[in-house]
Protein backbone atom coordinates (compact mmCIF):
# COMPACT_ATOMS: atom_id res chain seq x y z
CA UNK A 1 95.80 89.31 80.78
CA UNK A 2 98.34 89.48 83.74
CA UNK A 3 101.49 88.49 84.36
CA UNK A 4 102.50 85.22 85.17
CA UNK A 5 104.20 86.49 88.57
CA UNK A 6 100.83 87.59 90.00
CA UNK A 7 99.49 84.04 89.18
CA UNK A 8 102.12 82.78 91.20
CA UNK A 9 100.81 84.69 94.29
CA UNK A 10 98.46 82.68 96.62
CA UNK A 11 95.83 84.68 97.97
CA UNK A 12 96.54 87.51 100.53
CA UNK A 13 94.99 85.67 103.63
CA UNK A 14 94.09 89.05 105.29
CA UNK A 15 92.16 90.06 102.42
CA UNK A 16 89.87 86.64 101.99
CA UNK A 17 89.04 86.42 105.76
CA UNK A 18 87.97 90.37 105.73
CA UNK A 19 85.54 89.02 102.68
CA UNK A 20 84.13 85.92 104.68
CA UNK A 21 83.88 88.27 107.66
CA UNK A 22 81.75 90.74 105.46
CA UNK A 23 79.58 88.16 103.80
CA UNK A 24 78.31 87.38 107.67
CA UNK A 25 78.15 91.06 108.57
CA UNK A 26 75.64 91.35 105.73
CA UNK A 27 73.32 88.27 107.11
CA UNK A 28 73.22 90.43 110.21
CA UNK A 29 75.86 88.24 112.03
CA UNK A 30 77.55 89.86 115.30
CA UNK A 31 81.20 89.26 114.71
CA UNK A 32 83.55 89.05 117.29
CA UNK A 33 86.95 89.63 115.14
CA UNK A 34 90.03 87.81 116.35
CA UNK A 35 91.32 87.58 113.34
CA UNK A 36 93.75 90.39 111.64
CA UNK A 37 95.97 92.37 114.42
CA UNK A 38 94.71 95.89 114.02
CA UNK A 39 94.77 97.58 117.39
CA UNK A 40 91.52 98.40 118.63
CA UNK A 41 92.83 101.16 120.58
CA UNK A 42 93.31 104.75 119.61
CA UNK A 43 96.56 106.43 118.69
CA UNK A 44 97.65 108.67 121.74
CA UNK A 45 96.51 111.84 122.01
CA UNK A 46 100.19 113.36 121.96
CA UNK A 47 100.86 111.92 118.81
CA UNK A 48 97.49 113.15 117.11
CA UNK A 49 98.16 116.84 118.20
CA UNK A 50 101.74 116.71 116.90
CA UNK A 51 100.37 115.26 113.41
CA UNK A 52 97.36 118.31 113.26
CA UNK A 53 100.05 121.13 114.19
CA UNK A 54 101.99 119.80 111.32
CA UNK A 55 99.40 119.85 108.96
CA UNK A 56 98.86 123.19 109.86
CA UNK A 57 102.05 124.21 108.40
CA UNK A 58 102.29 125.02 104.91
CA UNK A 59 106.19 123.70 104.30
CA UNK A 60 104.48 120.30 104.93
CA UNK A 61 102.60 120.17 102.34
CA UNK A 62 105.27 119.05 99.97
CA UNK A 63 106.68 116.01 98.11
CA UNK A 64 108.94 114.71 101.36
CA UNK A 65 112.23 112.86 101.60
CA UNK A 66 112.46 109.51 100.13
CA UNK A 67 114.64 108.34 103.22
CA UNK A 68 112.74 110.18 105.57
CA UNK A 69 113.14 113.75 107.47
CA UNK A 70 116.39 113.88 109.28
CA UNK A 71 114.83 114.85 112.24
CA UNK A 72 112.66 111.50 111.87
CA UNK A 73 116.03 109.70 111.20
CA UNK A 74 117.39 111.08 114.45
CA UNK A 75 114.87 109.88 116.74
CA UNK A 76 114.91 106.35 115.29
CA UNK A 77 118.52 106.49 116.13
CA UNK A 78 118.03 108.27 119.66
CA UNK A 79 115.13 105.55 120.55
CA UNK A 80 117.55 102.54 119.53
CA UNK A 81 120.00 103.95 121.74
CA UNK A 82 117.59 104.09 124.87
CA UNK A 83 115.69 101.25 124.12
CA UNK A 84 118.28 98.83 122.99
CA UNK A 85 121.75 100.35 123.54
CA UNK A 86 122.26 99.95 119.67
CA UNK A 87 124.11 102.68 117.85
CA UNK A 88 123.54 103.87 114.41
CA UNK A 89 124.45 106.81 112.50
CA UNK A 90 120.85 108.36 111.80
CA UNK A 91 122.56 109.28 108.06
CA UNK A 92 123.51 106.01 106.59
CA UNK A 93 121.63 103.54 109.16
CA UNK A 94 118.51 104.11 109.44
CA UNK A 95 115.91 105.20 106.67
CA UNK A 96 112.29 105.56 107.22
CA UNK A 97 109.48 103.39 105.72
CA UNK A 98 105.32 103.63 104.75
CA UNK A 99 105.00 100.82 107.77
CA UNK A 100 107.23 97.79 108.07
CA UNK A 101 105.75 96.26 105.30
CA UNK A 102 107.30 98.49 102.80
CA UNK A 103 110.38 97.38 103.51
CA UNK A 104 109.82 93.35 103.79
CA UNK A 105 108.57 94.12 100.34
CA UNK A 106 111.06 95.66 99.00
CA UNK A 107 113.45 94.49 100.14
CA UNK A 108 113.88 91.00 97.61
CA UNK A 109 114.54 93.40 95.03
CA UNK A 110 117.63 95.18 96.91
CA UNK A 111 119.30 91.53 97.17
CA UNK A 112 117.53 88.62 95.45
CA UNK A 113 118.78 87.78 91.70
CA UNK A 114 116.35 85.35 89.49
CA UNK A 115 116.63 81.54 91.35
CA UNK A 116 118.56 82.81 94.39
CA UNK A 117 116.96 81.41 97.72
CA UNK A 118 115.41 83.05 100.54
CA UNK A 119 115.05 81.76 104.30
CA UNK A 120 111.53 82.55 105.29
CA UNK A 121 109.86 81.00 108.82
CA UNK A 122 107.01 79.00 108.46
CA UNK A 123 104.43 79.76 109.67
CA UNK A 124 105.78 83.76 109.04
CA UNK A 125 104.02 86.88 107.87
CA UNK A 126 102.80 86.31 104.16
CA UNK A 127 104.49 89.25 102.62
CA UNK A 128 107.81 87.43 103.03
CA UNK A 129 107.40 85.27 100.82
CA UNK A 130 105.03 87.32 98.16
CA UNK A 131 107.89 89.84 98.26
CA UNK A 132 110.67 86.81 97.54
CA UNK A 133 108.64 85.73 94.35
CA UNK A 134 108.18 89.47 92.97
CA UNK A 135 112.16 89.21 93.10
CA UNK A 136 111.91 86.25 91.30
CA UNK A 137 113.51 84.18 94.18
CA UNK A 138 112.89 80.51 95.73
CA UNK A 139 111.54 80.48 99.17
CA UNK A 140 113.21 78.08 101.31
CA UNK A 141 110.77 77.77 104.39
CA UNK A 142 112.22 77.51 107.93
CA UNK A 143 109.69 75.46 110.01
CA UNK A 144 108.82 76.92 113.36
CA UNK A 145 108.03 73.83 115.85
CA UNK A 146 106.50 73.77 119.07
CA UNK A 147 109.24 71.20 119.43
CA UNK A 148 112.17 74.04 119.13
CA UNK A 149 110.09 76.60 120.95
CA UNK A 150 109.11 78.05 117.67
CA UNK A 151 112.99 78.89 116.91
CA UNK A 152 114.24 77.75 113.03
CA UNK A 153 117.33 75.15 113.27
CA UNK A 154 119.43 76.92 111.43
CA UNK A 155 121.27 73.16 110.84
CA UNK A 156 118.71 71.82 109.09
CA UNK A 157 118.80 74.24 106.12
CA UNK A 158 120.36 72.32 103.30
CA UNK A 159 124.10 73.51 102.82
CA UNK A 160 122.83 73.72 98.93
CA UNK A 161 120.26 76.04 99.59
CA UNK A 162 122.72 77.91 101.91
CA UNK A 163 125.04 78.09 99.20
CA UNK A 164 122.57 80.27 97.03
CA UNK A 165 120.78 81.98 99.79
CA UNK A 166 120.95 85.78 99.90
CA UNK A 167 118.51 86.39 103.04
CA UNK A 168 117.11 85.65 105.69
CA UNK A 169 113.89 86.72 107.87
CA UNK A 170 113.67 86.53 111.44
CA UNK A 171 110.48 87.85 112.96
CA UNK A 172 110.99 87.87 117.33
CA UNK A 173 108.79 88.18 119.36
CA UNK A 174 106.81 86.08 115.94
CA UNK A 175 103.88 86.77 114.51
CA UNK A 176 102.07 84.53 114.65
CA UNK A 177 103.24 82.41 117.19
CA UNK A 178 103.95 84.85 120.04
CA UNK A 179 107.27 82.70 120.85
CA UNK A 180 110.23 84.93 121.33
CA UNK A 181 114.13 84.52 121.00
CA UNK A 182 116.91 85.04 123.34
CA UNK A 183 120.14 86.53 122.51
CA UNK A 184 122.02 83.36 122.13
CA UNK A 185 119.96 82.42 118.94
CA UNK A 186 120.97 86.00 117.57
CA UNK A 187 124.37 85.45 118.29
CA UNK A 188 124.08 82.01 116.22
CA UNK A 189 122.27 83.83 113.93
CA UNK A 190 124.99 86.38 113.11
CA UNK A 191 127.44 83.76 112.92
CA UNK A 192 125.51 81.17 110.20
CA UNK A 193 125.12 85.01 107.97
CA UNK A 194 128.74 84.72 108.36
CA UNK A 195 129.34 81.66 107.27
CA UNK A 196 127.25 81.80 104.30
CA UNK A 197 127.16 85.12 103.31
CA UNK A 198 123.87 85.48 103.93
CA UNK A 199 121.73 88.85 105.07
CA UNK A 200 119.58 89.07 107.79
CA UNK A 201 116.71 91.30 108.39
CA UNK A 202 114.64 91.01 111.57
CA UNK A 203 111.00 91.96 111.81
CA UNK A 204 110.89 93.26 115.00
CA UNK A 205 107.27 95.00 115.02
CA UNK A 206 106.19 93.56 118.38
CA UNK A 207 109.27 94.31 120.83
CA UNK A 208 107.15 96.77 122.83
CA UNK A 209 103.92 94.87 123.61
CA UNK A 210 105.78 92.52 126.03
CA UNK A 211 104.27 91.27 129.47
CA UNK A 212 105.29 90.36 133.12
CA UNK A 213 108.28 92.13 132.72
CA UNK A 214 109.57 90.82 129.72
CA UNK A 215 111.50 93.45 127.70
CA UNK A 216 112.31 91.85 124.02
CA UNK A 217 115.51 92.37 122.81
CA UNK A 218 116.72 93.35 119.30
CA UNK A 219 119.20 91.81 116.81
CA UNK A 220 120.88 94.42 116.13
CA UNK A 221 122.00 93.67 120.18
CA UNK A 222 123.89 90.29 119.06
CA UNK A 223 128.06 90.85 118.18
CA UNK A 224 128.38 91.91 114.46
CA UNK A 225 124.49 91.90 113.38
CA UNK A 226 124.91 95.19 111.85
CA UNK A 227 128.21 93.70 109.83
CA UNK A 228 125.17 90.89 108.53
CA UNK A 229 122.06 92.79 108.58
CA UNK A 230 119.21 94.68 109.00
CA UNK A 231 116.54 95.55 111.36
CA UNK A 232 112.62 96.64 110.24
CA UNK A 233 110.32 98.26 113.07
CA UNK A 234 107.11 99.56 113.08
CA UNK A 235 105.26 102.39 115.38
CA UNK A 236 102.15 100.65 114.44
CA UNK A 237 101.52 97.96 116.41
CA UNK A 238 103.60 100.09 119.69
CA UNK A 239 101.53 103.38 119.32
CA UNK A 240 98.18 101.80 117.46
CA UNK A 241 99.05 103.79 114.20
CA UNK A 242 98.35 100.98 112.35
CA UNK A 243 96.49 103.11 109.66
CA UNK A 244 99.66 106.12 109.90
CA UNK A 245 101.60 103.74 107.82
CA UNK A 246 105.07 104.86 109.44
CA UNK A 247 107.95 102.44 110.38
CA UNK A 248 112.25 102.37 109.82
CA UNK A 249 114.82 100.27 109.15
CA UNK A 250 118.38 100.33 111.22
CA UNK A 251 121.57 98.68 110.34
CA UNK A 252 124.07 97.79 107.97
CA UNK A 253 124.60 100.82 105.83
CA UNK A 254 124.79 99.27 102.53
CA UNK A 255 122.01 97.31 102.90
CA UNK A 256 120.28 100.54 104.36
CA UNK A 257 121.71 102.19 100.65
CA UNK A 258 119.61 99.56 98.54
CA UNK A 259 116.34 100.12 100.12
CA UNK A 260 116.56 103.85 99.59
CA UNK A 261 117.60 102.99 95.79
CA UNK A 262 114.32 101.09 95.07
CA UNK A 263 112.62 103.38 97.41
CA UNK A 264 113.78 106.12 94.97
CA UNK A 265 112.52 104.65 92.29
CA UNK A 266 109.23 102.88 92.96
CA UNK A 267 107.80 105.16 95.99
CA UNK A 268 107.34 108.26 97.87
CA UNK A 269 108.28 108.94 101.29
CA UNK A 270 105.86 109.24 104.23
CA UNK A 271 104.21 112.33 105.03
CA UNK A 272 105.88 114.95 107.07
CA UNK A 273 103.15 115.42 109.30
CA UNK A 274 103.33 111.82 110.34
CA UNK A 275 106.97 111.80 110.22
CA UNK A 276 106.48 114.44 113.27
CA UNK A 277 103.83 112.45 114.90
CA UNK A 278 106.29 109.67 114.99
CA UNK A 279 108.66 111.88 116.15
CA UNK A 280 106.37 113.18 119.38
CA UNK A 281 105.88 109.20 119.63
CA UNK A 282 109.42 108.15 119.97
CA UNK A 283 110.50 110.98 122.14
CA UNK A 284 107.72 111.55 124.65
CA UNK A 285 106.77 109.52 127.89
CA UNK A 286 106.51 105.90 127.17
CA UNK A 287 103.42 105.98 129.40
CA UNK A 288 101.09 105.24 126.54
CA UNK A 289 102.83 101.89 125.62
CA UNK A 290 102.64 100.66 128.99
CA UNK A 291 99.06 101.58 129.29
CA UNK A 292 98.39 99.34 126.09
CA UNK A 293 100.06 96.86 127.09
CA UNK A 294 98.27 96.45 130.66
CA UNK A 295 95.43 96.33 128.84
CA UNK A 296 96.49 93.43 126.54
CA UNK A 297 97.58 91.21 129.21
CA UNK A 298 94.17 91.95 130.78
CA UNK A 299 92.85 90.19 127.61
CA UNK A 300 95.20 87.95 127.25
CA UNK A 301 94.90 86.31 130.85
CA UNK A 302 90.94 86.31 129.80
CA UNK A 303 91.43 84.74 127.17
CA UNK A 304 94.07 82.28 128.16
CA UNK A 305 92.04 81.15 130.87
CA UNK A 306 88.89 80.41 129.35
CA UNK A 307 90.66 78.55 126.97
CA UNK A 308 92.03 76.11 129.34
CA UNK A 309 88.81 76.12 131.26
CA UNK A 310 87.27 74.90 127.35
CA UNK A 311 90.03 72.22 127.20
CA UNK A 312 92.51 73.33 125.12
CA UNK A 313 96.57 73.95 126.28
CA UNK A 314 97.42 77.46 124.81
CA UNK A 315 100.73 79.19 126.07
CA UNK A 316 100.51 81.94 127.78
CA UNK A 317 102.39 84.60 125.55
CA UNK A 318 105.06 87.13 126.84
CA UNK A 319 104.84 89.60 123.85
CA UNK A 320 102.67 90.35 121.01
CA UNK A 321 99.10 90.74 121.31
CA UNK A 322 98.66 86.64 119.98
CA UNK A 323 97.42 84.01 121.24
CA UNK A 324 98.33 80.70 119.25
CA UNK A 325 96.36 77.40 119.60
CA UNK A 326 96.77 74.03 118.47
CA UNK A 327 93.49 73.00 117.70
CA UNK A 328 93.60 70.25 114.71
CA UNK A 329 92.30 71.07 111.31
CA UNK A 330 93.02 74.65 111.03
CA UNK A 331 90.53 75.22 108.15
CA UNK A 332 87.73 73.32 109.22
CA UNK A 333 88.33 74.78 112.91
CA UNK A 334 88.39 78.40 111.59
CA UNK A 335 84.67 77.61 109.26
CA UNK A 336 82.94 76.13 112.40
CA UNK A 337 83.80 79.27 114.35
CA UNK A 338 82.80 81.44 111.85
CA UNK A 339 79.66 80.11 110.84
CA UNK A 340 78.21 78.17 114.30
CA UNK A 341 79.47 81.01 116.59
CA UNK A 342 80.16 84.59 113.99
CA UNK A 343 83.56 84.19 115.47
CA UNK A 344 86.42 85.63 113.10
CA UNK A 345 90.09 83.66 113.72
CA UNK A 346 93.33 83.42 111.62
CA UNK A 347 93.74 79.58 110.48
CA UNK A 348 97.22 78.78 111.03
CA UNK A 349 98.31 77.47 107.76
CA UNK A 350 97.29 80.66 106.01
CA UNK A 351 100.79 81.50 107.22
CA UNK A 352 102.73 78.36 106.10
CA UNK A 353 102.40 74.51 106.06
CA UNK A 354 104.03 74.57 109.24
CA UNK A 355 100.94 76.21 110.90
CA UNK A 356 98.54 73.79 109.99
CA UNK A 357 97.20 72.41 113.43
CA UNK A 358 96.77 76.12 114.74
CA UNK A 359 94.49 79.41 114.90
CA UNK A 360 95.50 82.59 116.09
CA UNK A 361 93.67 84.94 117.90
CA UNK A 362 94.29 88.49 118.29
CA UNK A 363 93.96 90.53 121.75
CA UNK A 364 92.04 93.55 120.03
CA UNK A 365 88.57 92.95 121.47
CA UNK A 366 87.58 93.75 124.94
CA UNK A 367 87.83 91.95 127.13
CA UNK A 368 83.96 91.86 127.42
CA UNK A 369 84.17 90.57 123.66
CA UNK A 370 86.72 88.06 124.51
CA UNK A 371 84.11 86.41 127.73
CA UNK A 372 81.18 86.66 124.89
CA UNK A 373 83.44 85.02 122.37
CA UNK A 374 84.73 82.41 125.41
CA UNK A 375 80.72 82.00 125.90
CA UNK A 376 80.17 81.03 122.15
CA UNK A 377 82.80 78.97 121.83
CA UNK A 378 82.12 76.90 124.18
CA UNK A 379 77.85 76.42 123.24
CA UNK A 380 79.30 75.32 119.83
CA UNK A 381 82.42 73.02 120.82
């Protein structure tokens, strides 16, 4: 009864681990859950009061802007500015979006015709490719290789594929290898787009939960990225509004144009109250984000370290709240944890073929969890 296209889909990977994860739960299994990157910790309490004094206001209540409140659009801008020295005209640059993943869905349709390729990492976030074969594209995967630092080689894409390639994802600091990328491979970036006539949008979720001083950079930094592309960010991974559903996109303003066209047509826009939640977010101290992250590199040096002390040679991340580990069999790996130790952990290929070999593990237990988990693992292994 459906349509070929959702036959074509493999299985959301989130959604089948949550389902072996509650089959256990209902044996009366204590999970420790490493597996999808929901921060455990609360939204701020700023941001909460901002959302309930908004609700409290009638003129809220209504159908809101597609693109997003102006105000909203004006922060995004302001906050690029601070954060990343980038400029952009909060009218045609920047548009907001129901989380990040809005807009890597959408936007395939804004660009991709029927058989035109898209560049997507591999290992990368599922939805890039999902969203490429709702278009009707051909993913092209870009391996990521411990080899290159987890960085694509932009020469080894085949100059046919270039040829009828309309876009391309970069995801820094990645998900889910924790690697990051420095401005020269932007800068190369920008310049292959160029060359091809190719866009770019980076997924850039995770520049604020850095560590030991590392402050991740943005594309929209590199010379001419907003001539090639876009940028998506999130406040949910930042702020732990996860659940908010509130995110942007900043850059080139045609490519900012198409979004808001199939936004138009196939969506609403997010809730003003949120809207000025994300507004008391983006504008108040950044206390809050340092906080979060002091804690994550609490759990990441916990977990980091017991890791070695079980054997294994993880990296120690400097953003993201990942850890990525080479550990084999990814499948077989991620069963014996589950079942022998009621330990829940991302299998690596589940983002790509390029990830078999690896689990990741998420950084939103305590770090109490984490030294239970370390305990289990190592009765089992």
């Amino acid at each position: 009864m459906y349509a070929q296209r959702l036959h074509n889909l493999p299985p959301y990977l989130f959604a089948r681990i949550d389902a072996l994860k509650s089959e256990k739960l209902s044996q009366g299994v204590d999970i420790i859950d490493f597996g999808i990157g929901d921060p455990d910790l609360a939204t701020p309490p700023h941001i909460v009061d901002a959302l309930i004094d908004s609700v409290r206001n009638p003129a809220n209540h209504h159908y809101p802007s597609y693109l997003g409140m102006k105000a909203f659009r004006e922060a995004v801008a302001s906050w690029y500015e601070t954060r990343f020295c980038v400029c952009a005209d909060p009218d045609s640059e920047v548009i907001a979006l129901m989380g990040s993943k809005d807009g890597v869905a959408h936007i395939p349709e804004v660009l991709v015709n029927p058989g035109d390729y898209v560049l997507a990492p591999s290992p990368g976030y599922p939805v890039y490719q999902t969203g490429t074969l709702f278009a009707e594209g051909i993913v092209h995967t870009m391996p990521l290789t411990q080899e290159n630092c987890f960085l694509p080689v932009l020469d080894d894409i085949p100059r046919d594929v270039c040829k009828k390639a309309r876009l391309m994802w970069l995801n820094y600091p990645n998900n889910p290898t924790s690697a990051v990328a420095p401005m020269s491979f932007y800068n190369d970036a920008v310049a292959f787009a160029r060359e091809h006539d190719i866009v770019i949008v980076s997924d850039n979720a995770y520049s604020e939960i850095s560590y030991d001083g590392y402050r991740a950079p943005s594309f929209l930094e590199a010379d001419g990225a907003s001539e090639v592309g876009i940028e998506m960010h999130s406040l949910s991974k930042t702020y732990n509004m996860t659940g908010w559903r509130i995110g942007m996109a900043v850059g080139n303003a045609e490519v900012i144009q198409g979004l808001g066209t199939v936004k138009t047509n196939v969506d609403s826009g997010v809730f003003n109250p949120v809207q000025h939640a994300a507004i008391a977010a983006l504008t108040g101290s950044q206390q809050c984000v340092a906080d979060a992250c002091a804690i994550y590199q609490d759990r990441r040096d916990t977990l980091v370290s017991g890791l070695r002390d079980l054997g294994f040679s993880p990296s120690c991340p400097q953003a993201t709240f990942y850890v990525w580990l080479h550990v084999g069999d990814s499948l077989s790996f991620t069963a014996k944890m589950l079942d022998e130790a009621g330990i829940v952990v991302t299998p690596g290929v589940g983002f790509g073929t390029s990830g078999e070999g690896y689990i990741r593990f998420a950084l939103t237990q305590t770090t109490e969890r984490i030294q239970v988990g370390l305990e289990r693992m190592q009765e089992i292994l």
